[in-house]
Protein backbone atom coordinates (compact mmCIF):
# COMPACT_ATOMS: atom_id res chain seq x y z
CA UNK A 1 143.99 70.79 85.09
CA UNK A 2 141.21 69.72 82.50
CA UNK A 3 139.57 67.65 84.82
CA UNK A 4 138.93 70.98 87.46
CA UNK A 5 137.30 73.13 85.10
CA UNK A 6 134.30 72.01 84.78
CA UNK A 7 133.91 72.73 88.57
CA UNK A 8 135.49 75.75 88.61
CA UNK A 9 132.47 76.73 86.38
CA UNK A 10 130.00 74.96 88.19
CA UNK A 11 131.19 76.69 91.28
CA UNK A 12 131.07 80.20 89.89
CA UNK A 13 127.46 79.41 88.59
CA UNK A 14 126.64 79.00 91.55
CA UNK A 15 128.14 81.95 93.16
CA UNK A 16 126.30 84.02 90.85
CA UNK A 17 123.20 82.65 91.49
CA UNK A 18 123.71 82.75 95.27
CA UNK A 19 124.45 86.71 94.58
CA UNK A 20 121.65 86.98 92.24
CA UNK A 21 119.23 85.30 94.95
CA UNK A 22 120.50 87.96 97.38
CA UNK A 23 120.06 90.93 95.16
CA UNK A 24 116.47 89.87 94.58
CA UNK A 25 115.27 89.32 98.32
CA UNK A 26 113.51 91.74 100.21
CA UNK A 27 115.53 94.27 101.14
CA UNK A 28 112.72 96.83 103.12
CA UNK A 29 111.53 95.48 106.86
CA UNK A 30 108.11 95.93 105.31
CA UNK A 31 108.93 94.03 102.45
CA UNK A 32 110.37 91.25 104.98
CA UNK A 33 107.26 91.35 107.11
CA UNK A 34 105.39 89.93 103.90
CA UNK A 35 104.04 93.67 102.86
CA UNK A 36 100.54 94.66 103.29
CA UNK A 37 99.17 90.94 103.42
CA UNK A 38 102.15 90.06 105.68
CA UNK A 39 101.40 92.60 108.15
CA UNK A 40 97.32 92.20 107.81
CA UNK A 41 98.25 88.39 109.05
CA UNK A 42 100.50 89.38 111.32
CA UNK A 43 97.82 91.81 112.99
CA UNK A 44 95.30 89.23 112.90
CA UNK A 45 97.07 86.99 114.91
CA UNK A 46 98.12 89.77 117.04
CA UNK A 47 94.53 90.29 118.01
CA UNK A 48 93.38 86.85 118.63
CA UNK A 49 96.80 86.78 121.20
CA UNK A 50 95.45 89.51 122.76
CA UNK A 51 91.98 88.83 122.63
CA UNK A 52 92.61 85.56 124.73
CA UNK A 53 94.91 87.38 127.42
CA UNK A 54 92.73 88.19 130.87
CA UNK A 55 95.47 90.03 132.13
CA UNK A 56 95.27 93.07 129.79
CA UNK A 57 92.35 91.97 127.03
CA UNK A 58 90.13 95.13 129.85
CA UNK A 59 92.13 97.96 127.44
CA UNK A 60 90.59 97.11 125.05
CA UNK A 61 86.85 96.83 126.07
CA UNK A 62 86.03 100.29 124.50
CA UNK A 63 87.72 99.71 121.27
CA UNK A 64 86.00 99.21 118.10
CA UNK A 65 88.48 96.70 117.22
CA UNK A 66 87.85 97.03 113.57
CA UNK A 67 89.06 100.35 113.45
CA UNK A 68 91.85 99.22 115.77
CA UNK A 69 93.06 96.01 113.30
CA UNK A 70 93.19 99.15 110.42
CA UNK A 71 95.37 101.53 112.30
CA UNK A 72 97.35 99.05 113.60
CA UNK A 73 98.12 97.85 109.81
CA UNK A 74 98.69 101.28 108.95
CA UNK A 75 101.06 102.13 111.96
CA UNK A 76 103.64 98.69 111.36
CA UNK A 77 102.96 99.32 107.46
CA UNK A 78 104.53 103.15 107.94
CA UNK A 79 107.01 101.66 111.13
CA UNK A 80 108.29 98.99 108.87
CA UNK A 81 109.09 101.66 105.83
CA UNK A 82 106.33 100.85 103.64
CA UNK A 83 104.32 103.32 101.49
CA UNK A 84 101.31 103.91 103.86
CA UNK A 85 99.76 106.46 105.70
CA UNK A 86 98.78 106.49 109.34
CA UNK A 87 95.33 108.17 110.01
CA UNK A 88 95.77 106.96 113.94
CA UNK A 89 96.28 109.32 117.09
CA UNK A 90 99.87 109.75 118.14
CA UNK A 91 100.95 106.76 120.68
CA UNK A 92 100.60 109.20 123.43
CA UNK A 93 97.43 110.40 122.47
CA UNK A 94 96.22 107.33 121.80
CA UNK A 95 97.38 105.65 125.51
CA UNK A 96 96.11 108.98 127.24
CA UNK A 97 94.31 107.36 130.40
CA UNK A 98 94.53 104.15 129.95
CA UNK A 99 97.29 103.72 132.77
CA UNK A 100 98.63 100.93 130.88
CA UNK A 101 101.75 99.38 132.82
CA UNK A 102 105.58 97.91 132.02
CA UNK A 103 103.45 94.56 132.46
CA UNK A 104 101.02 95.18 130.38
CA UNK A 105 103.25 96.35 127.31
CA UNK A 106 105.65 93.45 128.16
CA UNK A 107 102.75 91.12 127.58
CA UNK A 108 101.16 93.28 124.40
CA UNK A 109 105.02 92.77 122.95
CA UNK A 110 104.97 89.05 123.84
CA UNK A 111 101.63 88.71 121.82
CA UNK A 112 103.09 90.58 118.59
CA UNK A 113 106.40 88.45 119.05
CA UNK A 114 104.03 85.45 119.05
CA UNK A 115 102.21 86.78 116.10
CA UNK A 116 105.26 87.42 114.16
CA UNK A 117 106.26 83.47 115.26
CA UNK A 118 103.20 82.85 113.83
CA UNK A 119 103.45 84.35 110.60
CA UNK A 120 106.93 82.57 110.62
CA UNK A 121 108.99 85.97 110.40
CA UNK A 122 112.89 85.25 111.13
CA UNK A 123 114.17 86.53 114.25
CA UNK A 124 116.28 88.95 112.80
CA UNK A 125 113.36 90.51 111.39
CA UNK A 126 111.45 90.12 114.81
CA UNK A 127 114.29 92.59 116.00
CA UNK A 128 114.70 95.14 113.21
CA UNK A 129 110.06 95.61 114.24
CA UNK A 130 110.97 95.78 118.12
CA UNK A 131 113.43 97.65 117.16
CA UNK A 132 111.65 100.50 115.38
CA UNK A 133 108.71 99.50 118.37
CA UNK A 134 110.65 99.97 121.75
CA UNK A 135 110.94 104.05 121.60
CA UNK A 136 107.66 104.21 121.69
CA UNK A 137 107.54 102.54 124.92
CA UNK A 138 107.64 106.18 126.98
CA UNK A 139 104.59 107.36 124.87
CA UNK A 140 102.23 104.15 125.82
CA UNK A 141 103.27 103.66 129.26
CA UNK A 142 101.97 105.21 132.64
CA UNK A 143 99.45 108.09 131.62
């Protein structure tokens, strides 16, 4: 029985460092998604997706893309739970005449899921964003 103990120990050191490790990860989605420079990344490569795409890089001819990258940090900042403020137009508002179609936000979601690839964000965190994303879907679409 001597001879065990010193694993037992071991093995409960461990334990409470695995538990320890898990109280101290990020426990917010925007706190997953790497914060404010997390997101800022993640945008970035967002845009460069979408800047190379022919098939819907037209919507955003008009867009001061600056201004865009900002409320588009904001917005997934805010989305994601973290302690921002949106200064951005509603989705609707913001989508108002654009006639954008279930193709075109399939591919704008396929850019962001490559960005977050990109940024190397786990899938389960992927999902908890498209998650808090996909409602919106009515409000972008088809007007």
């Amino acid at each position: 029985m001597l001879t065990t103990r010193p694993y037992f120990s071991t093995l409960m050191l461990g334990l409470l460092l695995m538990l320890t490790a898990c109280a101290n990860s990020p426990t917010s989605l925007y706190q997953q998604l790497g914060g404010n420079a997390g997101i800022s990344q993640i945008t970035d490569h967002f845009l460069v997706n979408l800047s190379q795409d022919k098939r819907i890089v037209h919507h955003f001819a008009h867009t001061d893309i600056a201004i865009f990258r900002q409320r588009l940090i904001e917005h997934l900042c805010v989305v994601s739970g973290g302690n921002c403020e949106y200064k951005g137009a509603s989705m609707f508002d913001a989508h108002i005449g654009l006639h954008i179609s279930q193709a075109d936000f399939d591919a704008v979601v396929g850019h962001l899921i490559d960005a977050l690839k990109q940024q190397h964000v786990p899938i389960a965190t992927r999902n908890a964003l498209l998650a808090k994303l996909a409602p919106m879907y009515e409000d972008i679409t088809y007007h």
